[in-house]
C-alpha atoms as a PDB file:
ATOM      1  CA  UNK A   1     -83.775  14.726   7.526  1.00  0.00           C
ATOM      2  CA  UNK A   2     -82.491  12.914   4.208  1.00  0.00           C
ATOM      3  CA  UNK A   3     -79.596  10.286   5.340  1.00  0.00           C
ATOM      4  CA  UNK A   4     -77.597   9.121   2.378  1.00  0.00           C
ATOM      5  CA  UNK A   5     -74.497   6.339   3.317  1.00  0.00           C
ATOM      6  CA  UNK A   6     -72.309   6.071  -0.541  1.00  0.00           C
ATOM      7  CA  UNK A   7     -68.847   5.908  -1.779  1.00  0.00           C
ATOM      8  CA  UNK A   8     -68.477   9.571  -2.610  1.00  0.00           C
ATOM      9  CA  UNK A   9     -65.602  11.932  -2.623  1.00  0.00           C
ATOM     10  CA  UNK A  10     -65.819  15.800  -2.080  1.00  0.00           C
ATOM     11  CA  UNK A  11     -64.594  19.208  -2.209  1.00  0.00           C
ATOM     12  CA  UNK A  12     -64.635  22.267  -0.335  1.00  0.00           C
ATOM     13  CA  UNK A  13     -63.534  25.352  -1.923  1.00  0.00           C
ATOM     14  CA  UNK A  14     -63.435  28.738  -0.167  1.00  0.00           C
ATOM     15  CA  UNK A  15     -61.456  30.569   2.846  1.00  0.00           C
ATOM     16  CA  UNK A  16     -59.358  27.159   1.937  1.00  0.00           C
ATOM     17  CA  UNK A  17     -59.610  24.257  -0.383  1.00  0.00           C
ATOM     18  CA  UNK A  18     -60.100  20.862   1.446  1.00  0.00           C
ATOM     19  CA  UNK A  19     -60.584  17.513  -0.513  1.00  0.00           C
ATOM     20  CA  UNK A  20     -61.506  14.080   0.689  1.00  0.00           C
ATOM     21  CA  UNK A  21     -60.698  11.608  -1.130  1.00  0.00           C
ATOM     22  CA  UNK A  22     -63.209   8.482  -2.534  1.00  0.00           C
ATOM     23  CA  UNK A  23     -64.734   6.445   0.374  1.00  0.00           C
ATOM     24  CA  UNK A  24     -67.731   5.511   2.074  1.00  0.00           C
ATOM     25  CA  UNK A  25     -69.386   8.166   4.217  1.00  0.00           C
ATOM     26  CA  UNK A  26     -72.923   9.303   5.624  1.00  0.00           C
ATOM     27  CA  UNK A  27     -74.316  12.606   4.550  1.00  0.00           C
ATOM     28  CA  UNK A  28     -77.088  14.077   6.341  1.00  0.00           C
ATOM     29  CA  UNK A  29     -79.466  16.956   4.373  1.00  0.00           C
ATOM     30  CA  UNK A  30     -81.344  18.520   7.874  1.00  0.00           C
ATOM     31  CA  UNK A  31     -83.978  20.099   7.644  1.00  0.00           C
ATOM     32  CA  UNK A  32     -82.573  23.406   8.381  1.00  0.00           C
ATOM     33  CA  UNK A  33     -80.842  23.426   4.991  1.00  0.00           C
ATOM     34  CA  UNK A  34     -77.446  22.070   6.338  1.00  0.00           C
ATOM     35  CA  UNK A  35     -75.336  19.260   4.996  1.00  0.00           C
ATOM     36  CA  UNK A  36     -72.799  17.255   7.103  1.00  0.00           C
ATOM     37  CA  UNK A  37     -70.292  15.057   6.116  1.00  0.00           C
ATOM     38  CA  UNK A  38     -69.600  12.067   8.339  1.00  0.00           C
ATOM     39  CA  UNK A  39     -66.804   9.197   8.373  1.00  0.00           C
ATOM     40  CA  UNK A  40     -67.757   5.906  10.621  1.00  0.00           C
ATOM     41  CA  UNK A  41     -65.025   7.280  13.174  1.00  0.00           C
ATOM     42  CA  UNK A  42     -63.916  10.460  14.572  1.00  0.00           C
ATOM     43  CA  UNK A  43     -66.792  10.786  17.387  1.00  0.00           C
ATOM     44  CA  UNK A  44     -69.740  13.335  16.948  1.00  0.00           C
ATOM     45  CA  UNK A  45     -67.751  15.935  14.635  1.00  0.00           C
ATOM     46  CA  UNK A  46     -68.202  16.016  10.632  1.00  0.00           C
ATOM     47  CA  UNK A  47     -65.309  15.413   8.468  1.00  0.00           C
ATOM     48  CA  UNK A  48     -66.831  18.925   6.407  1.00  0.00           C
ATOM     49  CA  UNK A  49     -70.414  20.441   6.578  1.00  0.00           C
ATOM     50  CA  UNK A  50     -72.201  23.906   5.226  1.00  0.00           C
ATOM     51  CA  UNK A  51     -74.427  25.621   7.329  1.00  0.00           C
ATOM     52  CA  UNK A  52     -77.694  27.371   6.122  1.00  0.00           C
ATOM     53  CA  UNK A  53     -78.686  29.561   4.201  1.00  0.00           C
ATOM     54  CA  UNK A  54     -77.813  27.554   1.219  1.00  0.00           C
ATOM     55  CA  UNK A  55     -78.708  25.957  -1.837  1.00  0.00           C
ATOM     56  CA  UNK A  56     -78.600  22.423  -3.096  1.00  0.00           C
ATOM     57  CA  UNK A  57     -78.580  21.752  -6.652  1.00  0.00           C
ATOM     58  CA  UNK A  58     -77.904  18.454  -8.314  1.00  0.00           C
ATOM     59  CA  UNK A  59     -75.797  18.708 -11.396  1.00  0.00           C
ATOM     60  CA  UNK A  60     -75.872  17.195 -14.961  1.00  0.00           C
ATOM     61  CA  UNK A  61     -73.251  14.151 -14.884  1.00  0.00           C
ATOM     62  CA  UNK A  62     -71.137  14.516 -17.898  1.00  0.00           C
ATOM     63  CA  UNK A  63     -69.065  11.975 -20.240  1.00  0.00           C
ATOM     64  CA  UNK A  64     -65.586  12.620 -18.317  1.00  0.00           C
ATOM     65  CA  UNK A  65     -67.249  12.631 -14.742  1.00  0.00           C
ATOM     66  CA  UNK A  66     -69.224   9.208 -16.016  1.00  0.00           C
ATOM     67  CA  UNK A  67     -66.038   7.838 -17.483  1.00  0.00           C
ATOM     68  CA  UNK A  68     -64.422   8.555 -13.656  1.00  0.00           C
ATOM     69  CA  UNK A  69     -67.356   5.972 -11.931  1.00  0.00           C
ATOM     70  CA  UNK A  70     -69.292   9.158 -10.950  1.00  0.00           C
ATOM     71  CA  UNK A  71     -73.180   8.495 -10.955  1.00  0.00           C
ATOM     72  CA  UNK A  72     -74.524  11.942  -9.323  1.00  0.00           C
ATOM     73  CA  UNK A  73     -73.025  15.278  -7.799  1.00  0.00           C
ATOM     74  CA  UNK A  74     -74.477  17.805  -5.435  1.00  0.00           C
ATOM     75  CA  UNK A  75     -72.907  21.256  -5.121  1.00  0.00           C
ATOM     76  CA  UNK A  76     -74.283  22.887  -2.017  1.00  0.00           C
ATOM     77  CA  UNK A  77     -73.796  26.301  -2.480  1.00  0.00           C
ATOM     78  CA  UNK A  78     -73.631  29.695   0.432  1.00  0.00           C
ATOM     79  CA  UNK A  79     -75.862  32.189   0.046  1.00  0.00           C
ATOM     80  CA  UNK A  80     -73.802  34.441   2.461  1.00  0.00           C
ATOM     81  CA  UNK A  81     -70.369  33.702   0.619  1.00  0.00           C
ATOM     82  CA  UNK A  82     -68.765  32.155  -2.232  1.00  0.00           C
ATOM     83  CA  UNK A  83     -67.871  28.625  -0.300  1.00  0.00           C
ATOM     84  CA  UNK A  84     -68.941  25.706  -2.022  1.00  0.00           C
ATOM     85  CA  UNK A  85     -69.055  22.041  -1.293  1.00  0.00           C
ATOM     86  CA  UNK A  86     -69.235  19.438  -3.914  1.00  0.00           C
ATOM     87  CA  UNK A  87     -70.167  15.723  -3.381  1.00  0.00           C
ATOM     88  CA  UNK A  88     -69.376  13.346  -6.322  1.00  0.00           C
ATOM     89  CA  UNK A  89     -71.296  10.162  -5.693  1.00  0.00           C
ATOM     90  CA  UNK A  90     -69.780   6.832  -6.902  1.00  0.00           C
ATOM     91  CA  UNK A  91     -72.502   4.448  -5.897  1.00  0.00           C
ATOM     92  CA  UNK A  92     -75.517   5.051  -2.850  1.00  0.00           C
ATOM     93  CA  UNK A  93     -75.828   1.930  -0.375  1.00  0.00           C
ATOM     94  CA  UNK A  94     -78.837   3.800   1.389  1.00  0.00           C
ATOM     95  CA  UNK A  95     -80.866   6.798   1.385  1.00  0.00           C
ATOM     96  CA  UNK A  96     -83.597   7.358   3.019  1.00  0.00           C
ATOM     97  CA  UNK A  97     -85.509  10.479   4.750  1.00  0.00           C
ATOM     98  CA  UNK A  98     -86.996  11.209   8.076  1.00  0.00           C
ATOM     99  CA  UNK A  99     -89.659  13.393   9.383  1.00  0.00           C
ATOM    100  CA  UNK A 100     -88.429  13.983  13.243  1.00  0.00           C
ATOM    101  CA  UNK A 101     -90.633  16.942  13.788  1.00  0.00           C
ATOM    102  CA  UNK A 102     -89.900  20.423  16.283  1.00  0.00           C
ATOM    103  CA  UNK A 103     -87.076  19.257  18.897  1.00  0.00           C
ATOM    104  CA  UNK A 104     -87.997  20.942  22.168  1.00  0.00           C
ATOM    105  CA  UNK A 105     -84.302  21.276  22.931  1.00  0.00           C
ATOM    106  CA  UNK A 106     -82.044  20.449  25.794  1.00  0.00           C
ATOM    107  CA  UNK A 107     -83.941  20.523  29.106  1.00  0.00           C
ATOM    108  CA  UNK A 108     -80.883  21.151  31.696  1.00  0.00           C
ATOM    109  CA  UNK A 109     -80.756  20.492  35.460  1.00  0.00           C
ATOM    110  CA  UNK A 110     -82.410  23.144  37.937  1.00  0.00           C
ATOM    111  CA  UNK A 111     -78.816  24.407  39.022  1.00  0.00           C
ATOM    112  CA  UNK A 112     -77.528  24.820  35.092  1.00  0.00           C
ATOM    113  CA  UNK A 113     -80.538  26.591  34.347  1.00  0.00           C
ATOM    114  CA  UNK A 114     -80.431  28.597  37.155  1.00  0.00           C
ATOM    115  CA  UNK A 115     -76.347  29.522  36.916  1.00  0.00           C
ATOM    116  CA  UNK A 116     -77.269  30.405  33.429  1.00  0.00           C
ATOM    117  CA  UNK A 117     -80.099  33.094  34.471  1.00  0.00           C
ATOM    118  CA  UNK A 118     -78.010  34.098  37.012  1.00  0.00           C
ATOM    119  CA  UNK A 119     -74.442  34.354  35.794  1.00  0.00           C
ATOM    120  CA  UNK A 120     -76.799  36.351  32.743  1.00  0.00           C
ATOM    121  CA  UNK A 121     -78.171  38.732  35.255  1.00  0.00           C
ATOM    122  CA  UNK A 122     -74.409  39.141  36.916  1.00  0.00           C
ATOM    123  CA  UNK A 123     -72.843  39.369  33.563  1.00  0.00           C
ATOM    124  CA  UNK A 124     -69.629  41.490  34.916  1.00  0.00           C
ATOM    125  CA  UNK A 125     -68.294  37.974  36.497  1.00  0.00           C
ATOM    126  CA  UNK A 126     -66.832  37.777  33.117  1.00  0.00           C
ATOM    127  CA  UNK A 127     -65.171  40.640  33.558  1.00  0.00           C
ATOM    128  CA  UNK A 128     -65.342  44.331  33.614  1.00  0.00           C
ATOM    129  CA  UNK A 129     -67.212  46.020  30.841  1.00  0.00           C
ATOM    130  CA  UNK A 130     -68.836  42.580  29.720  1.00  0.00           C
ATOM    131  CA  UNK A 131     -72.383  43.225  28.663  1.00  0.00           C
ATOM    132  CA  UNK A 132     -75.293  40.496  27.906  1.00  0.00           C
ATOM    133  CA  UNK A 133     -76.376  40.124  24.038  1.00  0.00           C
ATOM    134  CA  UNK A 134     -78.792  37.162  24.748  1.00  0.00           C
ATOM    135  CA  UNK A 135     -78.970  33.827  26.289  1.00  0.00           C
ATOM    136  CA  UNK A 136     -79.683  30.830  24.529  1.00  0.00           C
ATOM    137  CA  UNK A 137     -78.119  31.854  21.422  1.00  0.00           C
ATOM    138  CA  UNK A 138     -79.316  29.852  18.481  1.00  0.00           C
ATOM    139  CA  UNK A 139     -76.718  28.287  15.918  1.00  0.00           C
ATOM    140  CA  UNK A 140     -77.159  25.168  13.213  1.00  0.00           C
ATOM    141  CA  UNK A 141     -75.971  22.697  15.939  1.00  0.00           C
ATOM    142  CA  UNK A 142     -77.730  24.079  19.275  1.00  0.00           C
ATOM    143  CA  UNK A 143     -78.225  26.786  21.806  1.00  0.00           C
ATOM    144  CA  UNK A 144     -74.918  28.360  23.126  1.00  0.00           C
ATOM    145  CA  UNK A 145     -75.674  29.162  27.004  1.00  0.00           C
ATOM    146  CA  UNK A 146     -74.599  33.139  26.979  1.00  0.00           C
ATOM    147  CA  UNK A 147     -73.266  34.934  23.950  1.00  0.00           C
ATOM    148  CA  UNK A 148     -71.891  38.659  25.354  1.00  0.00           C
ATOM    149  CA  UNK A 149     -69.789  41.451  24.322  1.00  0.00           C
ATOM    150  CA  UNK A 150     -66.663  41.990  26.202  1.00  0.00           C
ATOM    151  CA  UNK A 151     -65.152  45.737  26.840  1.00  0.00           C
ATOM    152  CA  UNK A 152     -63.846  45.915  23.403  1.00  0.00           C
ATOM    153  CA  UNK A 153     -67.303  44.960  22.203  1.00  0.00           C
ATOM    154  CA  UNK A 154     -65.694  41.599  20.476  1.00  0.00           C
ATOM    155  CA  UNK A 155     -68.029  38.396  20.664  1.00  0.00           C
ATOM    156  CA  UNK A 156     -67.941  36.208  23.910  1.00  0.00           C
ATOM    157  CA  UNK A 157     -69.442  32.523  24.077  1.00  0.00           C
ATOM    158  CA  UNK A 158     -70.053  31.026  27.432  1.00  0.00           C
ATOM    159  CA  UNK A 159     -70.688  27.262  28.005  1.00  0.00           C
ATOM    160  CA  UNK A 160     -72.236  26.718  31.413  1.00  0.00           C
ATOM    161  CA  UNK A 161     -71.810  23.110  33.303  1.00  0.00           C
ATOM    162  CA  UNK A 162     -72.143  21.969  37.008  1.00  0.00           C
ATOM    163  CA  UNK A 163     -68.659  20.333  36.704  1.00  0.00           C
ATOM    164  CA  UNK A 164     -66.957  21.053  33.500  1.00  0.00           C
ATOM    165  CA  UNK A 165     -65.145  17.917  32.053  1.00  0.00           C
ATOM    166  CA  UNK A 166     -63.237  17.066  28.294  1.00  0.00           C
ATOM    167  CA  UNK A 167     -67.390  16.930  26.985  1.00  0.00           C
ATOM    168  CA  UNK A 168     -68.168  20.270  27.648  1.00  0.00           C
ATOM    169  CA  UNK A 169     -64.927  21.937  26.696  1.00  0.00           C
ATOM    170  CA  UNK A 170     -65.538  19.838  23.158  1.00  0.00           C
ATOM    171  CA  UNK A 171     -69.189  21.015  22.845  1.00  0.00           C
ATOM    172  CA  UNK A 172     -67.683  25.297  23.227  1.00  0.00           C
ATOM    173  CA  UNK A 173     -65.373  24.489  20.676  1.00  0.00           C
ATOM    174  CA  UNK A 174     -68.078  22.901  18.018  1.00  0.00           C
ATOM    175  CA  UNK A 175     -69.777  26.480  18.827  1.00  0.00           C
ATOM    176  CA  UNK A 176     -66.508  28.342  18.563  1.00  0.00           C
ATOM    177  CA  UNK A 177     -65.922  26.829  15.030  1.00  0.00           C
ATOM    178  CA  UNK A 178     -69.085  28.089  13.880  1.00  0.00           C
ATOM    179  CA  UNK A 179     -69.715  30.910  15.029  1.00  0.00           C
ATOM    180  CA  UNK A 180     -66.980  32.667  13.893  1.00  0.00           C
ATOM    181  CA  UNK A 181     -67.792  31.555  10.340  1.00  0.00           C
ATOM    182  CA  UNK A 182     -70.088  34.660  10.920  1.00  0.00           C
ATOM    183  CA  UNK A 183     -68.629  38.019   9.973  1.00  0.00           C
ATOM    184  CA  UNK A 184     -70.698  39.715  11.803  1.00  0.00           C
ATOM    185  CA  UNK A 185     -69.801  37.918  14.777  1.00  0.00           C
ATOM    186  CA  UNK A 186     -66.033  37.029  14.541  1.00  0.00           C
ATOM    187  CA  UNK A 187     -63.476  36.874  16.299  1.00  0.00           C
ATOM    188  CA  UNK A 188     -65.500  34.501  18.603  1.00  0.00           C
ATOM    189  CA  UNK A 189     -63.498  33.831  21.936  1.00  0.00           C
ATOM    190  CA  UNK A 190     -64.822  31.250  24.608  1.00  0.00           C
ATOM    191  CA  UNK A 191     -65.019  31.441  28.450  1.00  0.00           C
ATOM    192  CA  UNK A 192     -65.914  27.545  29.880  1.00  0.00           C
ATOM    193  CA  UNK A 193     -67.886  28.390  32.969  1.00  0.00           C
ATOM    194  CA  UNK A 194     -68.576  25.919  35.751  1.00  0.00           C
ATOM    195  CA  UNK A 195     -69.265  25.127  39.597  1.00  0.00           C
ATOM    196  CA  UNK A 196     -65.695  22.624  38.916  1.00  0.00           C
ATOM    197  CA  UNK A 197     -63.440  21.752  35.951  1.00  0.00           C
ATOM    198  CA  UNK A 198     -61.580  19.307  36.051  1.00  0.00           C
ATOM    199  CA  UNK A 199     -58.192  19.732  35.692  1.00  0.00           C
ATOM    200  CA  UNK A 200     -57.831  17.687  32.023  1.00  0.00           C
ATOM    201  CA  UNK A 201     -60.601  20.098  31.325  1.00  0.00           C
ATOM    202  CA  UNK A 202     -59.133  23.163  31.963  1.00  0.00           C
ATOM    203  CA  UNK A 203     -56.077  21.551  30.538  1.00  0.00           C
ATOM    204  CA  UNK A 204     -57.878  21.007  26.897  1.00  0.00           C
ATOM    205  CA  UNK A 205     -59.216  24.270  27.277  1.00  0.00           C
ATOM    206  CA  UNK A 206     -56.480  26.647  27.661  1.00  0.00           C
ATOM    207  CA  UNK A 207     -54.803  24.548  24.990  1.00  0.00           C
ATOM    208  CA  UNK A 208     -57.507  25.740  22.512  1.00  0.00           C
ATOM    209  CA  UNK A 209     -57.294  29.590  24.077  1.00  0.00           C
ATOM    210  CA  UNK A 210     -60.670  29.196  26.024  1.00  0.00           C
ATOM    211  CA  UNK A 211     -60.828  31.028  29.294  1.00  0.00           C
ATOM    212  CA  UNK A 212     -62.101  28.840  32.681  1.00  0.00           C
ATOM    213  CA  UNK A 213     -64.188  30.409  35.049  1.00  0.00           C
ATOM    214  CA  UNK A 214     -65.117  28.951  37.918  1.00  0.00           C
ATOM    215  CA  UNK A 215     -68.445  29.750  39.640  1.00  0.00           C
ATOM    216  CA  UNK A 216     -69.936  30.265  43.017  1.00  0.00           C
ATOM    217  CA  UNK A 217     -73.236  28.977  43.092  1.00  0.00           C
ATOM    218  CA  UNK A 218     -74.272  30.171  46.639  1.00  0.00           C
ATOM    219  CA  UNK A 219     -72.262  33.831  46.270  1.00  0.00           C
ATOM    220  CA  UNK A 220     -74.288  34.191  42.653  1.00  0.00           C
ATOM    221  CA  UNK A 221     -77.842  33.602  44.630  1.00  0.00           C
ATOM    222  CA  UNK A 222     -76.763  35.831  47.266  1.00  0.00           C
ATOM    223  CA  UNK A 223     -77.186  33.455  50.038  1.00  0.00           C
ATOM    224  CA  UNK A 224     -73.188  33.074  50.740  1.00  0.00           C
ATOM    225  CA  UNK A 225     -72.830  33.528  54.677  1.00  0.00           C
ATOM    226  CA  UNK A 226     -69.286  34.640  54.607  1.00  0.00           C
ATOM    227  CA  UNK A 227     -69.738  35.688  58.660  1.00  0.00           C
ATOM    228  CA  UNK A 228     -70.844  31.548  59.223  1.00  0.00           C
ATOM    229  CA  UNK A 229     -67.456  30.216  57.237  1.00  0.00           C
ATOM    230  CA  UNK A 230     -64.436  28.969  59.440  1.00  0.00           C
ATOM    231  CA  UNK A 231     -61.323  29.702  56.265  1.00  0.00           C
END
């Protein structure tokens, strides 16, 4: 991982134009081929970012970009599209690069692993006609728990929690963002799937058109004694 903190300003050109204007920012080149663009505030999410495949190139800085305090540029290119992001450098306080080596991924609790095999095996708690395409589906920024195919055969992403708070709801919709940058996988809808959600949770959620499901551990193992409950 290559970690660069400068004054820079960029642009984004494709499905919409987006600028951000001269300041100091971090820019992280992973490994995987993506490039991030942080600000010192705004919690875990980048101000803009490309996603592999892609291509980095540095470009030639000419008399007009010199004359505007511009000492380097990198235009990270998509090999899937025409987007484009360009970073014009105006002075580098740091850079420096990393070797982190194979992450062996998230490790989750015994009951989120097993409500993830499970709710997997019992795939129609999502509703009629909902059928498995794999768990563990890999994107640029982590596993999402259950991707499936509703009825209609459109794209379904499930984020699995013991209690579902304001975190997890967040972490479905950094996965909702980009995986319907895929064509072949838009429109991506979200189901936040839990034991509990709190009710700020479910609030947030419905607010950004994600479905809440609520789970039953016990019923999902099959060792709900309905006959033994009093209500």
């Amino acid at each position: 991982m290559r970690l660069v903190v400068a004054k820079c300003s960029v642009d984004y050109v494709g499905r919409l134009r987006a600028h951000l204007p001269l300041a100091t920012r971090l820019i992280m080149h992973k490994a995987d081929g993506s490039v991030l663009i942080h600000s010192d505030g705004g919690s875990y999410k980048p101000l803009n970012w490309m996603n592999p495949p892609l291509t980095l190139r540095t470009l030639e800085v000419d008399e007009d970009a010199a004359a505007l305090g511009i000492t380097e540029i990198w235009q990270v290119s998509s090999a899937k599209s025409d987007d484009t992001l360009t970073i014009n450098f105006h002075g580098v306080e740091h850079d420096s690069a990393h070797e982190l080596g194979t992450d062996p991924g998230l490790i989750k609790d015994g009951v989120e692993a097993d409500l993830q095999r499970l709710l997997a095996e019992q795939i129609e708690l999502l509703g009629d006609g909902h059928t498995l395409v794999r768990r563990e589906y890999m994107t640029a920024i982590g596993p999402v728990d259950i991707l499936a195919r509703d009825a209609a055969g459109a794209t379904v992403a499930v984020e699995l929690k013991r209690r579902g708070d304001i975190d997890g709801v967040e972490q479905l919709t950094r996965y909702l963002e980009l995986l319907n940058r895929d064509p072949l996988l838009k429109p991506v809808r979200g189901i936040f799937a839990a034991q509990q959600i709190k009710p700020q949770a479910r609030t947030l959620a419905e607010d950004r058109g994600i479905r809440c499901l609520v789970l039953d551990y016990d019923a999902m193992r099959g060792v709900d004694d309905s006959a033994g409950r009093l209500f």
